[in-house]
PDB file of N, CA and C in Angstrom:
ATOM      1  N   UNK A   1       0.820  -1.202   0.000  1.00  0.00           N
ATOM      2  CA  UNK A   1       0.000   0.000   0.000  1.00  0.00           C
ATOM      3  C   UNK A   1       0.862   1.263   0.000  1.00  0.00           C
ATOM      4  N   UNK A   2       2.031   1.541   0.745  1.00  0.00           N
ATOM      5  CA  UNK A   2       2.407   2.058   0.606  1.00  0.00           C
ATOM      6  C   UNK A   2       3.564   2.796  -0.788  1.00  0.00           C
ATOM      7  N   UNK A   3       3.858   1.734  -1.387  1.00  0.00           N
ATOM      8  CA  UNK A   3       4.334   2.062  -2.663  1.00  0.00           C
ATOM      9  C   UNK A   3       2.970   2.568  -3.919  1.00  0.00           C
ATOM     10  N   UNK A   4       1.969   2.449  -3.602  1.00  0.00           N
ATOM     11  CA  UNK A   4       1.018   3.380  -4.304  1.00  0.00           C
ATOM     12  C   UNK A   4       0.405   4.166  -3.796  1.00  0.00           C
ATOM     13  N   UNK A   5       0.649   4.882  -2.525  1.00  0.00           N
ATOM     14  CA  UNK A   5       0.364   5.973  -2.035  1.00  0.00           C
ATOM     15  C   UNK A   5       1.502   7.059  -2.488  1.00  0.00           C
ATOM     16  N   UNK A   6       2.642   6.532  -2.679  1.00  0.00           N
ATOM     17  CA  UNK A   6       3.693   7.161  -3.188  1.00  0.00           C
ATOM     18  C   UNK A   6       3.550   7.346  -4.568  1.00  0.00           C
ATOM     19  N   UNK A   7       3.309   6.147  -5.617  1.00  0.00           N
ATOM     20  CA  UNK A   7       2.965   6.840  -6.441  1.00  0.00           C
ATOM     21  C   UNK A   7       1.849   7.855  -6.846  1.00  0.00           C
ATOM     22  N   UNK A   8       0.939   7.463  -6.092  1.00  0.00           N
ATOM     23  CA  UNK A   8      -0.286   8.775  -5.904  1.00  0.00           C
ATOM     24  C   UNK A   8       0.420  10.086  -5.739  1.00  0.00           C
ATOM     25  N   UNK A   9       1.050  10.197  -4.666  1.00  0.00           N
ATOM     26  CA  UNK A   9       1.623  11.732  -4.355  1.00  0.00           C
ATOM     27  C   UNK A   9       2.215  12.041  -5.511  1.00  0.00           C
ATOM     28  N   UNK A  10       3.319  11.096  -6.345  1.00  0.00           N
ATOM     29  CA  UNK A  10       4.041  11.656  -7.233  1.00  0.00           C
ATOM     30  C   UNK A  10       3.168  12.247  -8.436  1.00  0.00           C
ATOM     31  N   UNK A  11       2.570  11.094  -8.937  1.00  0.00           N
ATOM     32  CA  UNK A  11       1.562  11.674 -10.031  1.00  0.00           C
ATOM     33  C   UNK A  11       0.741  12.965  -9.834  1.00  0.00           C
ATOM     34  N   UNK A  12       0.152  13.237  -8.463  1.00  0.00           N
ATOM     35  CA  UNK A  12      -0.367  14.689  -8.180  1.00  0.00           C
ATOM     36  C   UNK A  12       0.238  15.379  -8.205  1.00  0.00           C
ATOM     37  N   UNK A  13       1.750  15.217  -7.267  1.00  0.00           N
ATOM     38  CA  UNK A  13       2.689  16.350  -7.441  1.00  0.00           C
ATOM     39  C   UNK A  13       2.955  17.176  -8.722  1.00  0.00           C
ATOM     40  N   UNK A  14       3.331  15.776  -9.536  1.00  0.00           N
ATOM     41  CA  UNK A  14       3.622  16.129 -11.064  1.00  0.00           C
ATOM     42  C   UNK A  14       2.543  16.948 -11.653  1.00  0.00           C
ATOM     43  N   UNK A  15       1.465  16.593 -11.542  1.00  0.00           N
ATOM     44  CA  UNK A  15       0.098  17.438 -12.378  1.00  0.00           C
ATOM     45  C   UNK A  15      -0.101  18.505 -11.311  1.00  0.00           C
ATOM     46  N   UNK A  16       0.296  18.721 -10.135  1.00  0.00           N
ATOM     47  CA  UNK A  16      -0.093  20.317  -9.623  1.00  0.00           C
ATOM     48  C   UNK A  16       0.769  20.957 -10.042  1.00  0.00           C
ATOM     49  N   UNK A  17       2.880  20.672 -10.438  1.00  0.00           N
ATOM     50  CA  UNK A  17       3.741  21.709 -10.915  1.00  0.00           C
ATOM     51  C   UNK A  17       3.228  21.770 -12.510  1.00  0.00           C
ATOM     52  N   UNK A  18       2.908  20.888 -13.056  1.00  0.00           N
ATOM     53  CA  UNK A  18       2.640  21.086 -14.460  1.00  0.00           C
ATOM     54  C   UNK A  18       1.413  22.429 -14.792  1.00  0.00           C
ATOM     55  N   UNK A  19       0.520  21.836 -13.781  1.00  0.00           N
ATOM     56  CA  UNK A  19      -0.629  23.123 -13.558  1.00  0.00           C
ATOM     57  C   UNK A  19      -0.376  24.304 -13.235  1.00  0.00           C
ATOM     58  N   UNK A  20       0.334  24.558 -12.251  1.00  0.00           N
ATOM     59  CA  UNK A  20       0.663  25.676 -11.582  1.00  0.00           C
ATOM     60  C   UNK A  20       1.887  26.299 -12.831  1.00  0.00           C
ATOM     61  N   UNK A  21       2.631  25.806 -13.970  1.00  0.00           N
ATOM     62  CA  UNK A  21       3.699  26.438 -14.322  1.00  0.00           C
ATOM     63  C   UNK A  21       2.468  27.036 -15.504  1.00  0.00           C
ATOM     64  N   UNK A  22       1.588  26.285 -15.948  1.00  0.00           N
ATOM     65  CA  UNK A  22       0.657  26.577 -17.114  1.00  0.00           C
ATOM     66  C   UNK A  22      -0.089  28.308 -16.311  1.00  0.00           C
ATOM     67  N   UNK A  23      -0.354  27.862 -14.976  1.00  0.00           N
ATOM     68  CA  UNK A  23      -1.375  29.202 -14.459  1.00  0.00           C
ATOM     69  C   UNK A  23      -0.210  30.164 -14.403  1.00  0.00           C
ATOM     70  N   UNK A  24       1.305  30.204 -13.852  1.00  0.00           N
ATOM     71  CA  UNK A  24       1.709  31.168 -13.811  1.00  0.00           C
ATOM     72  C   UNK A  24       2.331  32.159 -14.998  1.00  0.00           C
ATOM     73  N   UNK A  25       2.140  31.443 -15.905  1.00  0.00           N
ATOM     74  CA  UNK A  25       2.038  31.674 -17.362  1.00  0.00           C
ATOM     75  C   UNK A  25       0.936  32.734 -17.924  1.00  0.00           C
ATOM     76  N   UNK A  26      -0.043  31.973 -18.130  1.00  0.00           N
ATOM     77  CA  UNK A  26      -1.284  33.001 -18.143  1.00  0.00           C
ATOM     78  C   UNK A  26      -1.129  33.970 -17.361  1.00  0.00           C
ATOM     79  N   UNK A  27      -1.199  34.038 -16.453  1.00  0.00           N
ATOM     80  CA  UNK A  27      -0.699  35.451 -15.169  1.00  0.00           C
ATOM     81  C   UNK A  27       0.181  36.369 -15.667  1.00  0.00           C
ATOM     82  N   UNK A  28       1.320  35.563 -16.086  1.00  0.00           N
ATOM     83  CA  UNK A  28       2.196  36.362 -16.573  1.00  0.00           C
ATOM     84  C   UNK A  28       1.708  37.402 -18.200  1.00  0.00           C
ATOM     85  N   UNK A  29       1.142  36.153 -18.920  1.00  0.00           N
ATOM     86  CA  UNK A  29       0.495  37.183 -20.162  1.00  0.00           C
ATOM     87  C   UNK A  29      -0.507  37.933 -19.828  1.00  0.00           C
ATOM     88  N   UNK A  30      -1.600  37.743 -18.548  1.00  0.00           N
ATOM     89  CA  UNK A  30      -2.430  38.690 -18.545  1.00  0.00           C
ATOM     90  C   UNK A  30      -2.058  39.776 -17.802  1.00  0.00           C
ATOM     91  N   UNK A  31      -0.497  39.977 -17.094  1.00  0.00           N
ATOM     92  CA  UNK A  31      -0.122  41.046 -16.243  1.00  0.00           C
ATOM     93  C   UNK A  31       0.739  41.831 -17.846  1.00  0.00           C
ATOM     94  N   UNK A  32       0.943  41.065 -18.558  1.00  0.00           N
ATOM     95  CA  UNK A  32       1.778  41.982 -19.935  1.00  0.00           C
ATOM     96  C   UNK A  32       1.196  42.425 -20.539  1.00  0.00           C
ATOM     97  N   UNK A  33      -0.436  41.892 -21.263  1.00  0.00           N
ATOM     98  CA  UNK A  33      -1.407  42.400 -21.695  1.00  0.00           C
ATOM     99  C   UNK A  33      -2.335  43.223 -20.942  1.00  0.00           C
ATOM    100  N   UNK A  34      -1.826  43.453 -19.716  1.00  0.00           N
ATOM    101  CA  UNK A  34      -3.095  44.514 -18.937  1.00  0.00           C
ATOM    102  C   UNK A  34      -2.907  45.990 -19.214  1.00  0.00           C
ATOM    103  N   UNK A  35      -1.955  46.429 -19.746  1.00  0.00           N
ATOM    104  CA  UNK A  35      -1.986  47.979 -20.051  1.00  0.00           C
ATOM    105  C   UNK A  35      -2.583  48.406 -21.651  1.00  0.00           C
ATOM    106  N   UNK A  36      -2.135  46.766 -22.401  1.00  0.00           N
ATOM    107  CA  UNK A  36      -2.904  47.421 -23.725  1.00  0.00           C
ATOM    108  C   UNK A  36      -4.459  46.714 -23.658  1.00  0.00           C
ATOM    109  N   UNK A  37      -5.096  45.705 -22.825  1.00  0.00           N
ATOM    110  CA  UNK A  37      -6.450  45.005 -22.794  1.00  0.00           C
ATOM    111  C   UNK A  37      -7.432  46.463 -22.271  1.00  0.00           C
ATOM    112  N   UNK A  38      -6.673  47.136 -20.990  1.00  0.00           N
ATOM    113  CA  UNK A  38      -7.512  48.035 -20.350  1.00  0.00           C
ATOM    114  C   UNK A  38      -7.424  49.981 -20.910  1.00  0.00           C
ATOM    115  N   UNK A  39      -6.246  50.208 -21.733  1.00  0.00           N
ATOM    116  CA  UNK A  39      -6.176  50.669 -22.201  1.00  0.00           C
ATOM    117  C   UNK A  39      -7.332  51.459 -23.303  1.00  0.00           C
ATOM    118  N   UNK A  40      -7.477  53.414 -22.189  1.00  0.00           N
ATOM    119  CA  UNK A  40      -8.963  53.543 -22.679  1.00  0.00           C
ATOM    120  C   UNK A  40      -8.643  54.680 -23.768  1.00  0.00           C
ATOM    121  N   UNK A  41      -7.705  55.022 -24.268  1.00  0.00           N
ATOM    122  CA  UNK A  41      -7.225  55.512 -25.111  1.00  0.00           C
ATOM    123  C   UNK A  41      -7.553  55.143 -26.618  1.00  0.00           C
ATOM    124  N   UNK A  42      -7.885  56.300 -27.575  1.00  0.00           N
ATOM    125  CA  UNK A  42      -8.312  55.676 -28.957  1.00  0.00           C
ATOM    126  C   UNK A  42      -6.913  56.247 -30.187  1.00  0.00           C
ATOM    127  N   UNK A  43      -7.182  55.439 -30.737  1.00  0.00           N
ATOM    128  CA  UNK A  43      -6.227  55.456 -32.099  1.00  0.00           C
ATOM    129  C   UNK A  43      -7.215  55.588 -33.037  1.00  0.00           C
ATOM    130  N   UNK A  44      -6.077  56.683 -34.629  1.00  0.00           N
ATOM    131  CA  UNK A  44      -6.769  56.566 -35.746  1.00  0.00           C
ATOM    132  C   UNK A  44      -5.288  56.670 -36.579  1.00  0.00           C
ATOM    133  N   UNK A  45      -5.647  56.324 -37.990  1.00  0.00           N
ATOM    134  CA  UNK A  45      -4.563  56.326 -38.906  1.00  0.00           C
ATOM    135  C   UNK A  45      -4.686  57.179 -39.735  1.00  0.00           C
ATOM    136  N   UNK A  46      -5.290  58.549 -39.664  1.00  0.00           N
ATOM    137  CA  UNK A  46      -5.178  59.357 -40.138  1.00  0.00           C
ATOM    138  C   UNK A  46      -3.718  59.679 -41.050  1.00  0.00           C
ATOM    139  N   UNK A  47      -2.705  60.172 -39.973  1.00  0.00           N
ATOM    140  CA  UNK A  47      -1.675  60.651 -40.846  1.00  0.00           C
ATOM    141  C   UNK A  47      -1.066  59.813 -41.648  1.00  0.00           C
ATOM    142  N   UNK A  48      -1.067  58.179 -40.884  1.00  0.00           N
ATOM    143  CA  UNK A  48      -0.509  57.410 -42.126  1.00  0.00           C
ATOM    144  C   UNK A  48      -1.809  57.195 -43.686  1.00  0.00           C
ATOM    145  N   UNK A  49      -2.656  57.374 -43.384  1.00  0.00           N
ATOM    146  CA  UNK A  49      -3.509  57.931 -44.650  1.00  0.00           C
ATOM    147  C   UNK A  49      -3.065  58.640 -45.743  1.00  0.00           C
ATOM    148  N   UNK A  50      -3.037  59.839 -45.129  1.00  0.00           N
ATOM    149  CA  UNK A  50      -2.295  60.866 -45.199  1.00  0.00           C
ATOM    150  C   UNK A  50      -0.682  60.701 -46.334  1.00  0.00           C
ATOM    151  N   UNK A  51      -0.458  60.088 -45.618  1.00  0.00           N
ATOM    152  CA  UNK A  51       1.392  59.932 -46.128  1.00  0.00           C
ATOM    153  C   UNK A  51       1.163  59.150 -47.053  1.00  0.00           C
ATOM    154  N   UNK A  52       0.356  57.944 -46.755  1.00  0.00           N
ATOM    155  CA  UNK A  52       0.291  56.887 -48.130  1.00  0.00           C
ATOM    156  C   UNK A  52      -0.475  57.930 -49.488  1.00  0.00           C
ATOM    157  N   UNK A  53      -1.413  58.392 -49.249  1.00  0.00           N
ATOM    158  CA  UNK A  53      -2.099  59.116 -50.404  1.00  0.00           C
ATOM    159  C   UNK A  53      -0.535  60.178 -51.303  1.00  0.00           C
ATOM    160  N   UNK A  54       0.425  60.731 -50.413  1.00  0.00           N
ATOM    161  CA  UNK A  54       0.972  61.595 -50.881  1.00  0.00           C
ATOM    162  C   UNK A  54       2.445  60.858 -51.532  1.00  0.00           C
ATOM    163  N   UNK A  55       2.488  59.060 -51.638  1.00  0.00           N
ATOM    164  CA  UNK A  55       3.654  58.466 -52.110  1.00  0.00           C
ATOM    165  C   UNK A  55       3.400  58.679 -53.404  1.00  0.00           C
ATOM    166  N   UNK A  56       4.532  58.425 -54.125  1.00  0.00           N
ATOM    167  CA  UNK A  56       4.324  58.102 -55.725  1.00  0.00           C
ATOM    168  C   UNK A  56       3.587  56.812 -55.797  1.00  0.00           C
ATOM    169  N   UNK A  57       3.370  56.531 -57.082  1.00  0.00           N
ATOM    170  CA  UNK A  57       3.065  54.738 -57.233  1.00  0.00           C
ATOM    171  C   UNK A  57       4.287  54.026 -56.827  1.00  0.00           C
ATOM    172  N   UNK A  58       5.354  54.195 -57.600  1.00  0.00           N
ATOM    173  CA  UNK A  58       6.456  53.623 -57.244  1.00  0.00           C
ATOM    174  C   UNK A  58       6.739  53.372 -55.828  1.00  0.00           C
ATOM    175  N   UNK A  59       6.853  54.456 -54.929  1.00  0.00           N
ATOM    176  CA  UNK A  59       7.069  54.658 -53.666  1.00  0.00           C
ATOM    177  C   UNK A  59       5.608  53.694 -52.597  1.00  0.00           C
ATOM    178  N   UNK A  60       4.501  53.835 -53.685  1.00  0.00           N
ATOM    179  CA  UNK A  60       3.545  52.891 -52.792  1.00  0.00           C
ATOM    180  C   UNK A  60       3.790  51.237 -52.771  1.00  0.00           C
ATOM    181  N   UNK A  61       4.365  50.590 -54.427  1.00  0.00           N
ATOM    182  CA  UNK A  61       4.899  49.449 -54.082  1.00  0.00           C
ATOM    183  C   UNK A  61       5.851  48.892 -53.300  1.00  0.00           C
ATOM    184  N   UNK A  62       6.455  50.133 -52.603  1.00  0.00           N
ATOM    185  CA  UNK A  62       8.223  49.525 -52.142  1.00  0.00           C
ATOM    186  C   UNK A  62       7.519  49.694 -50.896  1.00  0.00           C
ATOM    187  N   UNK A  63       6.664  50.522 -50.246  1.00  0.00           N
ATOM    188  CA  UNK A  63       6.406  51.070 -49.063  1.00  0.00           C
ATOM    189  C   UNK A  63       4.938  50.641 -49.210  1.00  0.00           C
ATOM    190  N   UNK A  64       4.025  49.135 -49.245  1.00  0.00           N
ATOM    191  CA  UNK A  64       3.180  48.935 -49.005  1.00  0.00           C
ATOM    192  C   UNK A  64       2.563  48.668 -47.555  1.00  0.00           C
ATOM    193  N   UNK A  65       1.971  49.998 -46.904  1.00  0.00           N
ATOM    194  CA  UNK A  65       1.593  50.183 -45.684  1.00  0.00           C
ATOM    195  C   UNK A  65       0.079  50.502 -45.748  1.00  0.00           C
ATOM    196  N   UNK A  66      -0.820  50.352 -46.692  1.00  0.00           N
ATOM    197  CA  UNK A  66      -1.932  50.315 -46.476  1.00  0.00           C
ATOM    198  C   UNK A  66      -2.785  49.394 -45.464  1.00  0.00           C
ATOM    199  N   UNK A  67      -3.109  49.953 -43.912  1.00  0.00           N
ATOM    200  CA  UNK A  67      -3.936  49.482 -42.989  1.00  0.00           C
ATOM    201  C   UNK A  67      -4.868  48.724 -43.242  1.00  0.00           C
ATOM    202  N   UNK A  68      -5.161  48.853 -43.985  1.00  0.00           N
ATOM    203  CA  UNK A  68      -6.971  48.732 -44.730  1.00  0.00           C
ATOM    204  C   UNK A  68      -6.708  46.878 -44.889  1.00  0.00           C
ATOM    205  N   UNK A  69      -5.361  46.946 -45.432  1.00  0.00           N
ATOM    206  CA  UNK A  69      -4.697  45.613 -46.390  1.00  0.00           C
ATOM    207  C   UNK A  69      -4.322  44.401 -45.007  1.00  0.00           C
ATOM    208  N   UNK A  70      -3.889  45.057 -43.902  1.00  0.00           N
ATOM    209  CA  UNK A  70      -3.658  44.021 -42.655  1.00  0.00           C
ATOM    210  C   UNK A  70      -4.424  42.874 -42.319  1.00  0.00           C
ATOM    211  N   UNK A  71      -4.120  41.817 -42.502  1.00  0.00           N
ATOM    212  CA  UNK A  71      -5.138  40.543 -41.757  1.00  0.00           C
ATOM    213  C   UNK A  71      -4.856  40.658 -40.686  1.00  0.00           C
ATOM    214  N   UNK A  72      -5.320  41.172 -39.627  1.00  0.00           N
ATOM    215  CA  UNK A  72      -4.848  41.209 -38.506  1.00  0.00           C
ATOM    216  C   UNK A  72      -4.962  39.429 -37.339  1.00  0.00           C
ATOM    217  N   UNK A  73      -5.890  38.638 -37.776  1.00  0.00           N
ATOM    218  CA  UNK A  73      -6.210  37.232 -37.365  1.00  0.00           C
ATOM    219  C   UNK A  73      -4.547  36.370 -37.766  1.00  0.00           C
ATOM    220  N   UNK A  74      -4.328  36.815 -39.294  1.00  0.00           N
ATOM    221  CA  UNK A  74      -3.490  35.993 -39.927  1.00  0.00           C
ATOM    222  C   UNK A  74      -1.863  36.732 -38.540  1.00  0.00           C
ATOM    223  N   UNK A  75      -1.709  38.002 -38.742  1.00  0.00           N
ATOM    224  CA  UNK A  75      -0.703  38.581 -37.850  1.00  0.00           C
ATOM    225  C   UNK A  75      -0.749  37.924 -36.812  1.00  0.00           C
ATOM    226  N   UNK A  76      -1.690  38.019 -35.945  1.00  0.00           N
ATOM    227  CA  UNK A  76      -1.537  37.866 -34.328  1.00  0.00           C
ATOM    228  C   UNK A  76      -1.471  36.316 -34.266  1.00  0.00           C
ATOM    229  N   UNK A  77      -1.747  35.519 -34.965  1.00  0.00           N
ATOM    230  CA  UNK A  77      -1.547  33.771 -34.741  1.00  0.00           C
ATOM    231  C   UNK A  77      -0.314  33.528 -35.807  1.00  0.00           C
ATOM    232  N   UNK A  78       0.009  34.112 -36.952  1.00  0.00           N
ATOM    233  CA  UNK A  78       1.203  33.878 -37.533  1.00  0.00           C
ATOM    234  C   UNK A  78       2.434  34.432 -37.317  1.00  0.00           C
ATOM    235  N   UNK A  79       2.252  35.730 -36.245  1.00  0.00           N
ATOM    236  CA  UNK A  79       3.598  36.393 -36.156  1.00  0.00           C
ATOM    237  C   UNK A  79       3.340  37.188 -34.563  1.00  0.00           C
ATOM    238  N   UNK A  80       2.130  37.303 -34.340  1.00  0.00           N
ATOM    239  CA  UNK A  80       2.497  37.704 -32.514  1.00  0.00           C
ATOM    240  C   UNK A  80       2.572  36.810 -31.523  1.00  0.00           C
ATOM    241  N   UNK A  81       1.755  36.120 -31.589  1.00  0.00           N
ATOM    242  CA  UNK A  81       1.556  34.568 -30.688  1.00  0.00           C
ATOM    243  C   UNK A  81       3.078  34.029 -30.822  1.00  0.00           C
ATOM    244  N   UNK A  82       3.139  33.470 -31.516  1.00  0.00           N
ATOM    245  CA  UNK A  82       4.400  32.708 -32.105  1.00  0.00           C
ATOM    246  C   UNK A  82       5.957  33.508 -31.887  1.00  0.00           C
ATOM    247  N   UNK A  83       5.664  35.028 -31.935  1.00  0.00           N
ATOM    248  CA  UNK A  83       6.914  35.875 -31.088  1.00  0.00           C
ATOM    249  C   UNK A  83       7.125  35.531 -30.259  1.00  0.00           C
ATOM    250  N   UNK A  84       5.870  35.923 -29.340  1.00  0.00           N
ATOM    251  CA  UNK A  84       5.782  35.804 -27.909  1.00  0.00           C
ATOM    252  C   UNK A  84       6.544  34.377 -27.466  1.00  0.00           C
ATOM    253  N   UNK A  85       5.495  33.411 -27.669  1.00  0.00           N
ATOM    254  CA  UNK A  85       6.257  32.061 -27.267  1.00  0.00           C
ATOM    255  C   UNK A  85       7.496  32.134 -27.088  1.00  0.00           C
ATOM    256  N   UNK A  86       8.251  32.613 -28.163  1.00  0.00           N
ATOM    257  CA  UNK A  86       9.846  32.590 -28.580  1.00  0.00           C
ATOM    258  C   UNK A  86      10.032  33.162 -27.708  1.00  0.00           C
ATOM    259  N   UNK A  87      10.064  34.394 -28.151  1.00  0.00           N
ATOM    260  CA  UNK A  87      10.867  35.390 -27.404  1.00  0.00           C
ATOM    261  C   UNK A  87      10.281  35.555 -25.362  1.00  0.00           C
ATOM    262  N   UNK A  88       9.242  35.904 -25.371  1.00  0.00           N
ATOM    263  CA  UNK A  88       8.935  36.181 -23.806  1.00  0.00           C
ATOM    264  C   UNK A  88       8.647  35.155 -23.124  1.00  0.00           C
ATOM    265  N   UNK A  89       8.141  34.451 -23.671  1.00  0.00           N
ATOM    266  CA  UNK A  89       7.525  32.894 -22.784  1.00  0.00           C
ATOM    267  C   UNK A  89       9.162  32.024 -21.815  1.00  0.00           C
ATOM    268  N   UNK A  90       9.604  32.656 -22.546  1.00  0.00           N
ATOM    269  CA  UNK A  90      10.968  32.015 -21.968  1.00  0.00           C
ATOM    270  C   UNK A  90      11.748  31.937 -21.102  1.00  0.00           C
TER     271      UNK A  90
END
């Protein structure tokens, strides 16, 4: 009995650090994301409007910054998520 009470503890042990490293994780992204989630401040793209309307053509192919054009779904799961991991998760 006692050699599977031991393994009991171990197996819990194991799944409460596994749990607890997953929660302090989230914590950690929702304490990094709390200034831009709560953030009551508004944005517009006016001037880059602005600047794009006043490129040449030429200057609009080399310098394609039209907002309008952003997938922003495709960005944040193909290139922010996937930063993050890398770079901060670490």
């Amino acid at each position: 009995m006692g050699m599977a009470n031991e393994l009991l503890c171990q197996y819990f042990a194991d799944r409460y650090n596994r749990l607890l490293r997953k929660f302090n994780f989230v914590m950690y992204l929702a304490e990094l994301y709390k200034p831009y989630v709560f953030f009551e401040g508004r944005f517009d793209n006016f001037n880059t409007e602005q600047l794009y309307v006043e490129l040449s053509e030429s200057e609009k192919e080399i310098f394609e910054f039209d907002v309008k054009r952003i997938c922003w779904r495709d960005y944040l799961v193909d290139i922010h998520i996937p930063g993050m991991m890398k770079f901060v998760a670490d």
